[in-house]
N, C-alpha and C. Protein backbone atom coordinates (compact mmCIF):
# COMPACT_ATOMS: atom_id res chain seq x y z
N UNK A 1 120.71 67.33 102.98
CA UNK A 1 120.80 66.35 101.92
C UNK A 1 122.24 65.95 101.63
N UNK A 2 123.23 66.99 101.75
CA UNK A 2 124.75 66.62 101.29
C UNK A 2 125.39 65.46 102.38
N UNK A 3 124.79 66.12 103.36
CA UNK A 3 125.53 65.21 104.67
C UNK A 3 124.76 63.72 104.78
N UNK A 4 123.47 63.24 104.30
CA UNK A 4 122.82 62.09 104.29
C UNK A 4 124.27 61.20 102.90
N UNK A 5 123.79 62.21 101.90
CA UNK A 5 124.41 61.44 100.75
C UNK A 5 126.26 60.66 101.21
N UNK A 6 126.70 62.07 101.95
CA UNK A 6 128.15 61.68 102.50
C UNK A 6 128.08 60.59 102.84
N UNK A 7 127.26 60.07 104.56
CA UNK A 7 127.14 59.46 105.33
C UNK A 7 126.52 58.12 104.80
N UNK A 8 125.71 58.09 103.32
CA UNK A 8 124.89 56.93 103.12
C UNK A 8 126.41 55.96 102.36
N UNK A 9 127.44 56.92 102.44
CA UNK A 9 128.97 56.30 101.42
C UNK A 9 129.60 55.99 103.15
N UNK A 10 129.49 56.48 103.78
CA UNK A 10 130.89 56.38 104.50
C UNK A 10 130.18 55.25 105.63
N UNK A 11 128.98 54.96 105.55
CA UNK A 11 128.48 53.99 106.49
C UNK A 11 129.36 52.43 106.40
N UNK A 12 129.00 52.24 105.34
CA UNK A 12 129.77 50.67 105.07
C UNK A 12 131.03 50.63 105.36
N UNK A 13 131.89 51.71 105.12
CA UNK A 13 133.09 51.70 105.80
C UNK A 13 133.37 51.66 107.29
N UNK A 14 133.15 52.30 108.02
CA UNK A 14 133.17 52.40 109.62
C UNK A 14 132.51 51.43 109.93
N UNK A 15 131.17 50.55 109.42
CA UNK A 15 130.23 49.55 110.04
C UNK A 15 131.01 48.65 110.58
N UNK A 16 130.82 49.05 112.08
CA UNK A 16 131.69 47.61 112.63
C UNK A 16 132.89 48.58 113.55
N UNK A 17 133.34 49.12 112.94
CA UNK A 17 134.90 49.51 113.32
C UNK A 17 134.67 51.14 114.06
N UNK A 18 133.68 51.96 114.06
CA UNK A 18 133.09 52.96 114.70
C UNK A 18 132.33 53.55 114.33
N UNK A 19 131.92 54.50 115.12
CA UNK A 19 130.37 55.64 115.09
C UNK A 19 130.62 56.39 114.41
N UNK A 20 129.55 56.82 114.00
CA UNK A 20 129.37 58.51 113.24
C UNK A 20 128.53 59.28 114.10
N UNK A 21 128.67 60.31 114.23
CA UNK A 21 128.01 61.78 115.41
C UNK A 21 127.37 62.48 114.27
N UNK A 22 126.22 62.87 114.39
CA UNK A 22 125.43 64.08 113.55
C UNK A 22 125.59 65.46 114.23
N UNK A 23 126.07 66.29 113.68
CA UNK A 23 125.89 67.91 114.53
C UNK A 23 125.76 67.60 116.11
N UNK A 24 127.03 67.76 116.92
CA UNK A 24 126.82 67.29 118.04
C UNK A 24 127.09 69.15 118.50
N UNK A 25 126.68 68.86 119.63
CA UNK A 25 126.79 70.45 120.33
C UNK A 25 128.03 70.88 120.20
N UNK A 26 129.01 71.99 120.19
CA UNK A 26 130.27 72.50 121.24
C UNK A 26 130.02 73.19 121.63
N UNK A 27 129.26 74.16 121.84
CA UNK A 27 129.17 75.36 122.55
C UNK A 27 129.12 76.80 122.24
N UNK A 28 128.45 77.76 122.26
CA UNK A 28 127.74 78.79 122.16
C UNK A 28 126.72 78.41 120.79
N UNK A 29 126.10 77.52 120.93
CA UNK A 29 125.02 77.42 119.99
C UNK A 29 125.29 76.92 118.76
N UNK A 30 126.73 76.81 118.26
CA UNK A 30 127.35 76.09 117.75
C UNK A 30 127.15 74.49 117.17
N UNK A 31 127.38 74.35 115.81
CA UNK A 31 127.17 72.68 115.74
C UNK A 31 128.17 72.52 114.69
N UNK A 32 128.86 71.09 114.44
CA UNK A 32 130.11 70.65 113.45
C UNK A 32 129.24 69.07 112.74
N UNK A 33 129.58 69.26 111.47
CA UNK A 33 128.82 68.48 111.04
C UNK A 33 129.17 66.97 111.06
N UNK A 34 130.06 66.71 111.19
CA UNK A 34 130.35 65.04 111.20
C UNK A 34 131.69 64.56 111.73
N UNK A 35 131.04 63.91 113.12
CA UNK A 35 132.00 63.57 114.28
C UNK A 35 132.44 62.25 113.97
N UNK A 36 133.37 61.02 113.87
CA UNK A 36 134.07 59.79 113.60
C UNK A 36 135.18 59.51 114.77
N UNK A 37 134.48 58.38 115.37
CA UNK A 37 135.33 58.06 115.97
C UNK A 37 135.82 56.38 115.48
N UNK A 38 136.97 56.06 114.96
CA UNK A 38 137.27 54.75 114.54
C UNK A 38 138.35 54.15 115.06
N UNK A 39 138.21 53.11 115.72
CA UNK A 39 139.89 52.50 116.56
C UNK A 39 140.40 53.91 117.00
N UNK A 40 139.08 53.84 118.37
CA UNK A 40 140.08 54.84 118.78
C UNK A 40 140.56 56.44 118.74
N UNK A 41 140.17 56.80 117.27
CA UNK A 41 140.79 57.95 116.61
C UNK A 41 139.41 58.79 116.50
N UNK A 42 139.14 59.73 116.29
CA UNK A 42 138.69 61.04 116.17
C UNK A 42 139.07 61.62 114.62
N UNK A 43 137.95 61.35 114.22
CA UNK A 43 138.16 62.50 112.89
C UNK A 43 136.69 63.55 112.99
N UNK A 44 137.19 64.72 112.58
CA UNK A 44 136.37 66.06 112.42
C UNK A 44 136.11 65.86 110.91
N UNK A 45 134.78 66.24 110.55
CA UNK A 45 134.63 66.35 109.02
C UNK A 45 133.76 67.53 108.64
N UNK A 46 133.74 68.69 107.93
CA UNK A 46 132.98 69.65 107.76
C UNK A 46 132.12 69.95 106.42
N UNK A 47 131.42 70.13 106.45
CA UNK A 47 130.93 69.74 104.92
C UNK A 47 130.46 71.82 104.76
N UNK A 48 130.59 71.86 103.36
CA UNK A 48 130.42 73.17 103.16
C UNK A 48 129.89 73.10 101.95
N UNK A 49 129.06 74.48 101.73
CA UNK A 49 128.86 74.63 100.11
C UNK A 49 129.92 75.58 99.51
N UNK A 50 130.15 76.00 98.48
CA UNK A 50 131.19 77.09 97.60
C UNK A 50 130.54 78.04 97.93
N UNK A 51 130.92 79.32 98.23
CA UNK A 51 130.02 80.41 98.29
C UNK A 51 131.19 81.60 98.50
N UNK A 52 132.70 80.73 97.56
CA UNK A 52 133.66 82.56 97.17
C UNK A 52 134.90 81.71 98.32
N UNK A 53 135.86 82.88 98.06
CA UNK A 53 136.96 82.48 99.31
C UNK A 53 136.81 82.72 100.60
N UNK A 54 136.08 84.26 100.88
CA UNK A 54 136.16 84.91 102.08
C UNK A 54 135.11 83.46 102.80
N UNK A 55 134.20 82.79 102.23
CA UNK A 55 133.31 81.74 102.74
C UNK A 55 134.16 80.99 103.22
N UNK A 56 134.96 80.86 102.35
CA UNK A 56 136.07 79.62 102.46
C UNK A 56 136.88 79.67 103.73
N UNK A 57 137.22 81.07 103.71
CA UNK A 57 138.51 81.06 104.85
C UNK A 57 137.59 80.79 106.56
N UNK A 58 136.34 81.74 106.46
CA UNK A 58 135.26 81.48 107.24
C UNK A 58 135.13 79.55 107.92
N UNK A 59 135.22 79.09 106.74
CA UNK A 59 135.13 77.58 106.91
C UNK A 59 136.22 77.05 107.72
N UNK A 60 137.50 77.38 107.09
CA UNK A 60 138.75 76.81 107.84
C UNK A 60 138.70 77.62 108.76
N UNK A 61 138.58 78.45 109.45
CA UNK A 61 138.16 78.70 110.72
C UNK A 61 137.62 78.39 111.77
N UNK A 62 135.97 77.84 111.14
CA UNK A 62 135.06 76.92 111.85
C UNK A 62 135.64 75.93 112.26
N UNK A 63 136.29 74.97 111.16
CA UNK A 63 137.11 73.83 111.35
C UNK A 63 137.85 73.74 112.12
N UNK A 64 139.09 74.98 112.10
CA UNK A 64 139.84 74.89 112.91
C UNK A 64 139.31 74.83 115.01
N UNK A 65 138.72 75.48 114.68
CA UNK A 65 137.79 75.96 116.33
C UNK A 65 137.35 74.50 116.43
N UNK A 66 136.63 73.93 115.85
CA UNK A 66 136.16 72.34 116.40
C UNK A 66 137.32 71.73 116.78
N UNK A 67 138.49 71.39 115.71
CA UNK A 67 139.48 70.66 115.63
C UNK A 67 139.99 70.97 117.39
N UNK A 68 139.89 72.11 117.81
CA UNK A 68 140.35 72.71 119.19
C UNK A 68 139.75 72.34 120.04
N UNK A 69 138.37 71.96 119.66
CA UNK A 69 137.08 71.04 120.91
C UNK A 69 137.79 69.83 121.06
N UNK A 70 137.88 69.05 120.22
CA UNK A 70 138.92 68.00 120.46
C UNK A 70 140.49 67.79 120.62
N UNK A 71 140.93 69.03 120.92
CA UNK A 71 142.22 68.58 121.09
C UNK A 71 142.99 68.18 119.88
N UNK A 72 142.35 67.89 118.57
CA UNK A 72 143.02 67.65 117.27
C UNK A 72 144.04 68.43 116.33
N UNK A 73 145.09 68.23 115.95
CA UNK A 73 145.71 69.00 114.63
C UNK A 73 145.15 68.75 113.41
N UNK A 74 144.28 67.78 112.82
CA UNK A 74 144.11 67.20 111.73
C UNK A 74 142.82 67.20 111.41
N UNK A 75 142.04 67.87 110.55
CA UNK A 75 140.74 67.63 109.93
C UNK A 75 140.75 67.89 108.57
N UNK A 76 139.14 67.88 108.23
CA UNK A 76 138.77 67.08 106.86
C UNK A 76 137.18 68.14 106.53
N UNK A 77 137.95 68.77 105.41
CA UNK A 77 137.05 69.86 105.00
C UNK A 77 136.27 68.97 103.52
N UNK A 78 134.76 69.11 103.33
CA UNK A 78 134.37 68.16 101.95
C UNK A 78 133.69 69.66 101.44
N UNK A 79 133.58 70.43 100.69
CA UNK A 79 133.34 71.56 99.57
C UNK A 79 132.51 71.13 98.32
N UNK A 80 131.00 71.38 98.31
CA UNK A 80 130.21 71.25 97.47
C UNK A 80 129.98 72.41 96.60
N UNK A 81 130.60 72.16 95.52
CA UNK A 81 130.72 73.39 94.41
C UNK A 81 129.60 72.95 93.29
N UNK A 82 128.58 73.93 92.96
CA UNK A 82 127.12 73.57 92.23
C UNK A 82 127.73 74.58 90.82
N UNK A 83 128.84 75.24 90.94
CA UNK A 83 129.05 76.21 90.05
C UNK A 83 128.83 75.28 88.77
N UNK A 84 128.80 75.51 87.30
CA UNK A 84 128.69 75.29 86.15
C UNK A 84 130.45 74.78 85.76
N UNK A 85 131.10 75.65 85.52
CA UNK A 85 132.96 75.10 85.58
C UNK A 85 133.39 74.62 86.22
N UNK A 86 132.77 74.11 87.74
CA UNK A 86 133.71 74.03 88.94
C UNK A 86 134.98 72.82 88.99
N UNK A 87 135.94 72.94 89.59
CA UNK A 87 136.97 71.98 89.22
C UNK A 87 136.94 70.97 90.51
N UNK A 88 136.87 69.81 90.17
CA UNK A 88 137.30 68.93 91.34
C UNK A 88 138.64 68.73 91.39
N UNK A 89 138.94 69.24 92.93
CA UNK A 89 140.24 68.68 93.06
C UNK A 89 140.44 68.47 94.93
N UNK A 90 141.71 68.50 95.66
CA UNK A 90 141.87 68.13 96.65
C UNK A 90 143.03 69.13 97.08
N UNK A 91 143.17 69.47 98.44
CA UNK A 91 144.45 69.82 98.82
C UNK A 91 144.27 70.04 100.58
N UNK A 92 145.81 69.61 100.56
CA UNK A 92 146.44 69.69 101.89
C UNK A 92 146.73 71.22 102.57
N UNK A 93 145.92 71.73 103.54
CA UNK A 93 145.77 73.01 103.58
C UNK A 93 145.98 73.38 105.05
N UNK A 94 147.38 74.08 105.09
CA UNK A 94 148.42 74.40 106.83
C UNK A 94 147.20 75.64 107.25
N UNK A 95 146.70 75.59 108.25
CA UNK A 95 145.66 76.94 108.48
C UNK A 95 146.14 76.52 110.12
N UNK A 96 146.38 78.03 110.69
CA UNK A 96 146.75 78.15 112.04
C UNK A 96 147.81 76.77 112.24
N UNK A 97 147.55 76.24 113.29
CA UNK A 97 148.41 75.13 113.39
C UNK A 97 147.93 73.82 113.47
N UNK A 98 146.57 73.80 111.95
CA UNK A 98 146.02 72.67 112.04
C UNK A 98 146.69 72.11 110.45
N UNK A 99 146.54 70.85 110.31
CA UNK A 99 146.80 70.43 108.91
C UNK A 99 145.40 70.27 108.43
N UNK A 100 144.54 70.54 107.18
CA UNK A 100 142.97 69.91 106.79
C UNK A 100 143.23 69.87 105.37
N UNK A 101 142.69 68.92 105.36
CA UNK A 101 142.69 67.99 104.18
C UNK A 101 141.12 68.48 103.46
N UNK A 102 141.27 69.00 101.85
CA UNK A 102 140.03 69.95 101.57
C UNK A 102 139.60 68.96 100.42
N UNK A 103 138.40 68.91 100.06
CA UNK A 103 138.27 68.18 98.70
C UNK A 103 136.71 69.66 98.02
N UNK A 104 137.09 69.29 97.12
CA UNK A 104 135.57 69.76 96.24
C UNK A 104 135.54 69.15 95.28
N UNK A 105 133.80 68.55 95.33
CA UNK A 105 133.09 68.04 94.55
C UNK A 105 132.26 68.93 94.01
């Protein structure tokens, strides 16, 4: 459901200008949730729920390992926090020798 809702926003944008990939394979059974290719470019996008830090670091991990299927430094972590307080915010986050860009909603 999170990844329809993403994708039903990010359609009108790319329409025209490139594809979107649903869970495409990489390998050992493995799947990454949202592949973009636009003019050209390659963006990785990972969608996650909140579920603590150790989840978290788990995540930028995952991320990072895709980002490595493609040859990329640069991805895009989206963080669905259902908590009651939860804070929306954003950050630019150095993990191994990737740059990812984190948001929670």
């Amino acid at each position: 459901m999170r990844r329809l809702l993403f994708l039903s926003y990010l359609r009108p944008i790319i329409n025209g200008r490139g594809f979107d990939f649903k869970e495409p394979n990489v390998g050992d059974e493995r799947r990454m949730d949202i592949v973009i290719t636009c003019r050209d470019k390659r963006h990785v996008i990972e969608l996650k729920i909140w579920h603590g830090p150790r989840y978290h670091q788990k995540g930028l991990k995952q991320l990072s390992d895709y980002l490595d299927t493609y040859s990329l430094k640069e991805g895009y972590l989206l963080i669905y926090n259902f908590n009651k307080n939860k804070e929306y915010k954003q950050e630019q986050i150095a993990f191994a020798d990737k740059q990812i860009f984190a948001v929670w909603v």
